[in-house]
PDB file of N, CA and C in Angstrom:
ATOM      1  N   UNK A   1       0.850  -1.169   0.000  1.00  0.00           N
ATOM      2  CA  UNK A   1       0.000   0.000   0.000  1.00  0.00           C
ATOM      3  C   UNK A   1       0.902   1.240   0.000  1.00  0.00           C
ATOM      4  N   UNK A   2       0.375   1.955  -0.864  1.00  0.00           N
ATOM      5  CA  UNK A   2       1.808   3.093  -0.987  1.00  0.00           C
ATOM      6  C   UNK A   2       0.978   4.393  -0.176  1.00  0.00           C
ATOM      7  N   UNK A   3       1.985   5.141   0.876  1.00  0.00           N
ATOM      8  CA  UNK A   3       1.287   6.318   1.773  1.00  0.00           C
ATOM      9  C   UNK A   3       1.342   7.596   0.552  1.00  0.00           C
ATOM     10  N   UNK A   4       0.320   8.132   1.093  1.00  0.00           N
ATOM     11  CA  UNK A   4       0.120   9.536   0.117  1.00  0.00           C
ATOM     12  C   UNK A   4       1.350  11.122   0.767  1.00  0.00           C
ATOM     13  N   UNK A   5       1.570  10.691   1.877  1.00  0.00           N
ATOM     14  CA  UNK A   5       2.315  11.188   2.485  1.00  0.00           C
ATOM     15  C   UNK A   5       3.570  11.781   2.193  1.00  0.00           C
ATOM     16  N   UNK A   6       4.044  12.816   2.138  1.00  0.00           N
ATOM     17  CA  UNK A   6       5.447  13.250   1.540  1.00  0.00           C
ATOM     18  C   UNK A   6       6.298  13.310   2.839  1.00  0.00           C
ATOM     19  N   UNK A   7       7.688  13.014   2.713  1.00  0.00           N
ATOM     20  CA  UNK A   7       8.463  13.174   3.304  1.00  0.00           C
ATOM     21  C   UNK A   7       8.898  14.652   3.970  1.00  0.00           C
ATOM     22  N   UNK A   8       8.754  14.728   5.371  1.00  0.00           N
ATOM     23  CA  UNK A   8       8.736  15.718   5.503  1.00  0.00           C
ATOM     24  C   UNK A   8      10.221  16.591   6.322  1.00  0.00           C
ATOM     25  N   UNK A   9      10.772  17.410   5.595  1.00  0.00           N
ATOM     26  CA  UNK A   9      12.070  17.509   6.582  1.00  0.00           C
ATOM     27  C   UNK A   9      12.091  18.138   7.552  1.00  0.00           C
ATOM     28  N   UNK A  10      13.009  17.451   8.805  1.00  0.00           N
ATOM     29  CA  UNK A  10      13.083  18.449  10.009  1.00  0.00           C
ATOM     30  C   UNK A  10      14.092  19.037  10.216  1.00  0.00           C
ATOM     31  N   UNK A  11      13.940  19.712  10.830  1.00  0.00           N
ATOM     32  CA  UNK A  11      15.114  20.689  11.720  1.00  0.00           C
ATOM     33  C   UNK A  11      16.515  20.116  12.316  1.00  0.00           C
ATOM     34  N   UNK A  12      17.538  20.081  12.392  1.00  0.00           N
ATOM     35  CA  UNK A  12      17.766  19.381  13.722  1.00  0.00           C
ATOM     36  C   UNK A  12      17.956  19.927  15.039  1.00  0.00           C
ATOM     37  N   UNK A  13      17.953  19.466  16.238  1.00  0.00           N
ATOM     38  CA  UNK A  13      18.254  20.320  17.577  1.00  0.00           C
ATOM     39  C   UNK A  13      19.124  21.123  17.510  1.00  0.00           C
ATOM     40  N   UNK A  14      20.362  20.776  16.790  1.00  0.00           N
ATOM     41  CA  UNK A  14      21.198  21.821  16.707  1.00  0.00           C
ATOM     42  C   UNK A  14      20.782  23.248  16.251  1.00  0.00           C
ATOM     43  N   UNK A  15      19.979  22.872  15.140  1.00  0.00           N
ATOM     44  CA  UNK A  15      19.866  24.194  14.736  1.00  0.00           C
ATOM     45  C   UNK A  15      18.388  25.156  14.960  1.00  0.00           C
ATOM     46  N   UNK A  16      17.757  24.153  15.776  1.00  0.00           N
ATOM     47  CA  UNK A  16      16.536  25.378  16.470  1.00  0.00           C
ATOM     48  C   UNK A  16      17.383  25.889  17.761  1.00  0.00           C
ATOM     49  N   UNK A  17      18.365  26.166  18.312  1.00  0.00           N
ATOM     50  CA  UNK A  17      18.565  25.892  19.345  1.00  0.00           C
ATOM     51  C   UNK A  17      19.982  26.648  19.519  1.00  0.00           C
ATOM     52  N   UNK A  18      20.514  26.621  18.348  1.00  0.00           N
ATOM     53  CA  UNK A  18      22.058  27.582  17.873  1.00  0.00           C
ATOM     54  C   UNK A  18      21.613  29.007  17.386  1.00  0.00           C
ATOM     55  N   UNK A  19      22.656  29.700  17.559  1.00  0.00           N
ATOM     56  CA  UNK A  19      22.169  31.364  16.645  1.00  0.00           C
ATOM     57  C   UNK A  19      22.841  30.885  15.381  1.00  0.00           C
ATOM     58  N   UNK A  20      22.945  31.991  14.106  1.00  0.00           N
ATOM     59  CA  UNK A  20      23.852  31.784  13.261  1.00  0.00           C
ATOM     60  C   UNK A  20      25.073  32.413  13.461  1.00  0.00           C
ATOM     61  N   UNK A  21      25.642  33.168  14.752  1.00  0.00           N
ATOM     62  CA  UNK A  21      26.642  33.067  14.875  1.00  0.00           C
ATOM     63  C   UNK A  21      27.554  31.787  15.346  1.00  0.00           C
ATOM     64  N   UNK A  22      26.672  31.512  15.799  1.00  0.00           N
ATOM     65  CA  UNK A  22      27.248  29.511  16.087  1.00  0.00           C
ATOM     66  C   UNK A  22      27.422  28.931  15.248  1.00  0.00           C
ATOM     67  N   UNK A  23      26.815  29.166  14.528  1.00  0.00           N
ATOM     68  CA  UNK A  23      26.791  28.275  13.340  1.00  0.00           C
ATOM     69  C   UNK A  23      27.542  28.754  12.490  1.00  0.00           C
ATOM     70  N   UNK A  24      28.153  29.703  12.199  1.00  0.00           N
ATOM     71  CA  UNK A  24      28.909  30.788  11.823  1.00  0.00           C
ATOM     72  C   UNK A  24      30.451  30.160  11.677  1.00  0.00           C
ATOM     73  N   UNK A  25      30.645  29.948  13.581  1.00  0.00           N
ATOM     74  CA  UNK A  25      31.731  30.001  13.868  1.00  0.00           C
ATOM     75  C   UNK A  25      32.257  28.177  14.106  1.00  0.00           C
ATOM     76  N   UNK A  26      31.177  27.433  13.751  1.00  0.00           N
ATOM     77  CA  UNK A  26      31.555  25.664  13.577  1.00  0.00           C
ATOM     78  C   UNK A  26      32.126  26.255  12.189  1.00  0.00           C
ATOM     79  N   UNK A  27      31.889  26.759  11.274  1.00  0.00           N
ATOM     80  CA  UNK A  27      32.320  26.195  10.201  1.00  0.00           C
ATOM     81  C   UNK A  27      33.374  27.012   9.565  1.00  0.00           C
ATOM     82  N   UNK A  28      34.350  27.929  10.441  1.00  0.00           N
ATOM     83  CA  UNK A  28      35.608  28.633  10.556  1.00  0.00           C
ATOM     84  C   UNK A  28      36.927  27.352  11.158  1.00  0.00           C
ATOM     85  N   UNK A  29      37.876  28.029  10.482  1.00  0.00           N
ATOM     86  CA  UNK A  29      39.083  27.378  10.767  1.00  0.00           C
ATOM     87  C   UNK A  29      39.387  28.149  12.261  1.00  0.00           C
ATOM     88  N   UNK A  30      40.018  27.247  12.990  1.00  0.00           N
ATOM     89  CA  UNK A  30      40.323  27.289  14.214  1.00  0.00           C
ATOM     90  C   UNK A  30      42.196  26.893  14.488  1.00  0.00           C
ATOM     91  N   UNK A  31      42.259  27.591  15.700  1.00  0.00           N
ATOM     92  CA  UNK A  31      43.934  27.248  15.607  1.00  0.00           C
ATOM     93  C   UNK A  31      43.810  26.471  16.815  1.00  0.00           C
ATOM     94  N   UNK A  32      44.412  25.478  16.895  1.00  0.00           N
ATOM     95  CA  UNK A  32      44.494  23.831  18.250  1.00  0.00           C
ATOM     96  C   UNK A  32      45.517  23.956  18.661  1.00  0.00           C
ATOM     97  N   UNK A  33      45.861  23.890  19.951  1.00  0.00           N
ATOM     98  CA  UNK A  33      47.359  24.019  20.726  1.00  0.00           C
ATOM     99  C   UNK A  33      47.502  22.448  20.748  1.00  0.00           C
ATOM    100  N   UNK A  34      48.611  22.160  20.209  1.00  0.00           N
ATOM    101  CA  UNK A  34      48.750  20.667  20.362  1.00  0.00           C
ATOM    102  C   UNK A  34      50.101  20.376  21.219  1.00  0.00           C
ATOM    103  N   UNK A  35      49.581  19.408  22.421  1.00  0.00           N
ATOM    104  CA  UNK A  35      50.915  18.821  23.227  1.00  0.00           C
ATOM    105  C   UNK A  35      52.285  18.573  22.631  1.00  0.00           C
ATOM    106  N   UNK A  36      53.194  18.804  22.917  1.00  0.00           N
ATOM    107  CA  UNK A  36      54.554  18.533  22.599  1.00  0.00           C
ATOM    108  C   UNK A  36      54.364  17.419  22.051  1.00  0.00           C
ATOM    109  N   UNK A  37      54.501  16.709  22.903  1.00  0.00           N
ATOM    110  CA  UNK A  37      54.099  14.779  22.909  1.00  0.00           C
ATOM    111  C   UNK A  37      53.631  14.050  21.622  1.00  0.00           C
ATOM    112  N   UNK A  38      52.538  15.014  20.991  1.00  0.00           N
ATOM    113  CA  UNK A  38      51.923  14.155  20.054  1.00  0.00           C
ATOM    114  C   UNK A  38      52.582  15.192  18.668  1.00  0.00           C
ATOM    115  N   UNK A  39      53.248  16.252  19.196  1.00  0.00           N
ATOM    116  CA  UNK A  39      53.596  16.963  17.596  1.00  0.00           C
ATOM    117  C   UNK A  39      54.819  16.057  17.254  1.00  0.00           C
ATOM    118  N   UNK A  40      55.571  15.437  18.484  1.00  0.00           N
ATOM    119  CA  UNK A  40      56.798  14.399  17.933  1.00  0.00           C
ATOM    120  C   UNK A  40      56.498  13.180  17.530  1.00  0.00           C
ATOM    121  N   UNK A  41      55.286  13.195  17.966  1.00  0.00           N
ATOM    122  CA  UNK A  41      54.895  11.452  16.656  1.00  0.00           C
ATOM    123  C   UNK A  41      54.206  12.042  15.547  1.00  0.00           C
ATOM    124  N   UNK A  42      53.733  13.254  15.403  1.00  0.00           N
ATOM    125  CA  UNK A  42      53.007  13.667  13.900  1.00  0.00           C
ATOM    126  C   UNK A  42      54.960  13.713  13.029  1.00  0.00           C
ATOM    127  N   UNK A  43      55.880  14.381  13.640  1.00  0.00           N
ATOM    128  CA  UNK A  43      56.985  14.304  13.207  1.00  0.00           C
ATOM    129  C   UNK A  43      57.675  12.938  12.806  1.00  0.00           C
ATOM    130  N   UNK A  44      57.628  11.875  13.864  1.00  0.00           N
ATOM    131  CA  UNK A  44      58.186  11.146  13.642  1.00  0.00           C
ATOM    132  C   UNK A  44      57.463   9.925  12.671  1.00  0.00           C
ATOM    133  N   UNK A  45      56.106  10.046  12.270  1.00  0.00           N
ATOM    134  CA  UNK A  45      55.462   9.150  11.442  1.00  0.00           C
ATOM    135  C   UNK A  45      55.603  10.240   9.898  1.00  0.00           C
ATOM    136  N   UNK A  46      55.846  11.668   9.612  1.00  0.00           N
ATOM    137  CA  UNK A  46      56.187  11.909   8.745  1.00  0.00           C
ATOM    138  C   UNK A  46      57.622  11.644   8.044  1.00  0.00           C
ATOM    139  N   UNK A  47      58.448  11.462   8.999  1.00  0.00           N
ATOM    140  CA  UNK A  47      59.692  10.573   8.764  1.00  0.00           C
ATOM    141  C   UNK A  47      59.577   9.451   7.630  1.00  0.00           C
ATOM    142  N   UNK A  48      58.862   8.342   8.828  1.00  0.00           N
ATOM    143  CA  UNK A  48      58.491   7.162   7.883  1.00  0.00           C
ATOM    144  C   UNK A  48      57.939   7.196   6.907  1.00  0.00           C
ATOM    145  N   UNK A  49      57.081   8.050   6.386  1.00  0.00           N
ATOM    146  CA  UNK A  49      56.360   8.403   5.366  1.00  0.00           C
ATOM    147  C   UNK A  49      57.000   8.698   3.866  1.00  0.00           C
ATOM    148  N   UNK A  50      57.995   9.456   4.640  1.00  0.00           N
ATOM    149  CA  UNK A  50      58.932   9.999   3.225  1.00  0.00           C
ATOM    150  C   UNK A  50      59.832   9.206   3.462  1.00  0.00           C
ATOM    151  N   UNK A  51      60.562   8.062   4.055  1.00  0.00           N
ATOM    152  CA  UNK A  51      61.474   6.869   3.970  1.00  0.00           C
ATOM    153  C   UNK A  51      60.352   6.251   2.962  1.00  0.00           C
ATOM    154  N   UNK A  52      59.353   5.738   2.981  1.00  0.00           N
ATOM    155  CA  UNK A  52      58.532   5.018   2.268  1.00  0.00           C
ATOM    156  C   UNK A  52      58.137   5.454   0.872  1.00  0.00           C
ATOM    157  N   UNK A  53      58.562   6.997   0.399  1.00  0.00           N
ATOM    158  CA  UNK A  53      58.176   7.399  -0.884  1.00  0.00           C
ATOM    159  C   UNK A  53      59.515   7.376  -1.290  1.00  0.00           C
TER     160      UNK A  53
END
């Protein structure tokens, strides 16, 4: 039996519920302070990377 019904779209929570400056500012580049710790394995797996090319 086929419904006569159309698909109807919703909202999502996020966005009844955000301003558009929020929404604004999810979809801007952001600058991340990253631990020492993990910038020497982003270093040290780019190593291997270019040993491998």
């Amino acid at each position: 039996m086929k419904s006569s019904a159309k698909k109807v779209g919703l909202a999502s929570v996020d966005d009844l519920f955000s301003t558009e400056e929020s929404r604004a500012d999810a979809q801007r580049e952001k600058v991340v302070e990253i631990p020492l710790s993990e910038l020497h394995n982003i270093i040290t797996m780019d190593k291997r990377i270019d040993k491998c090319i």
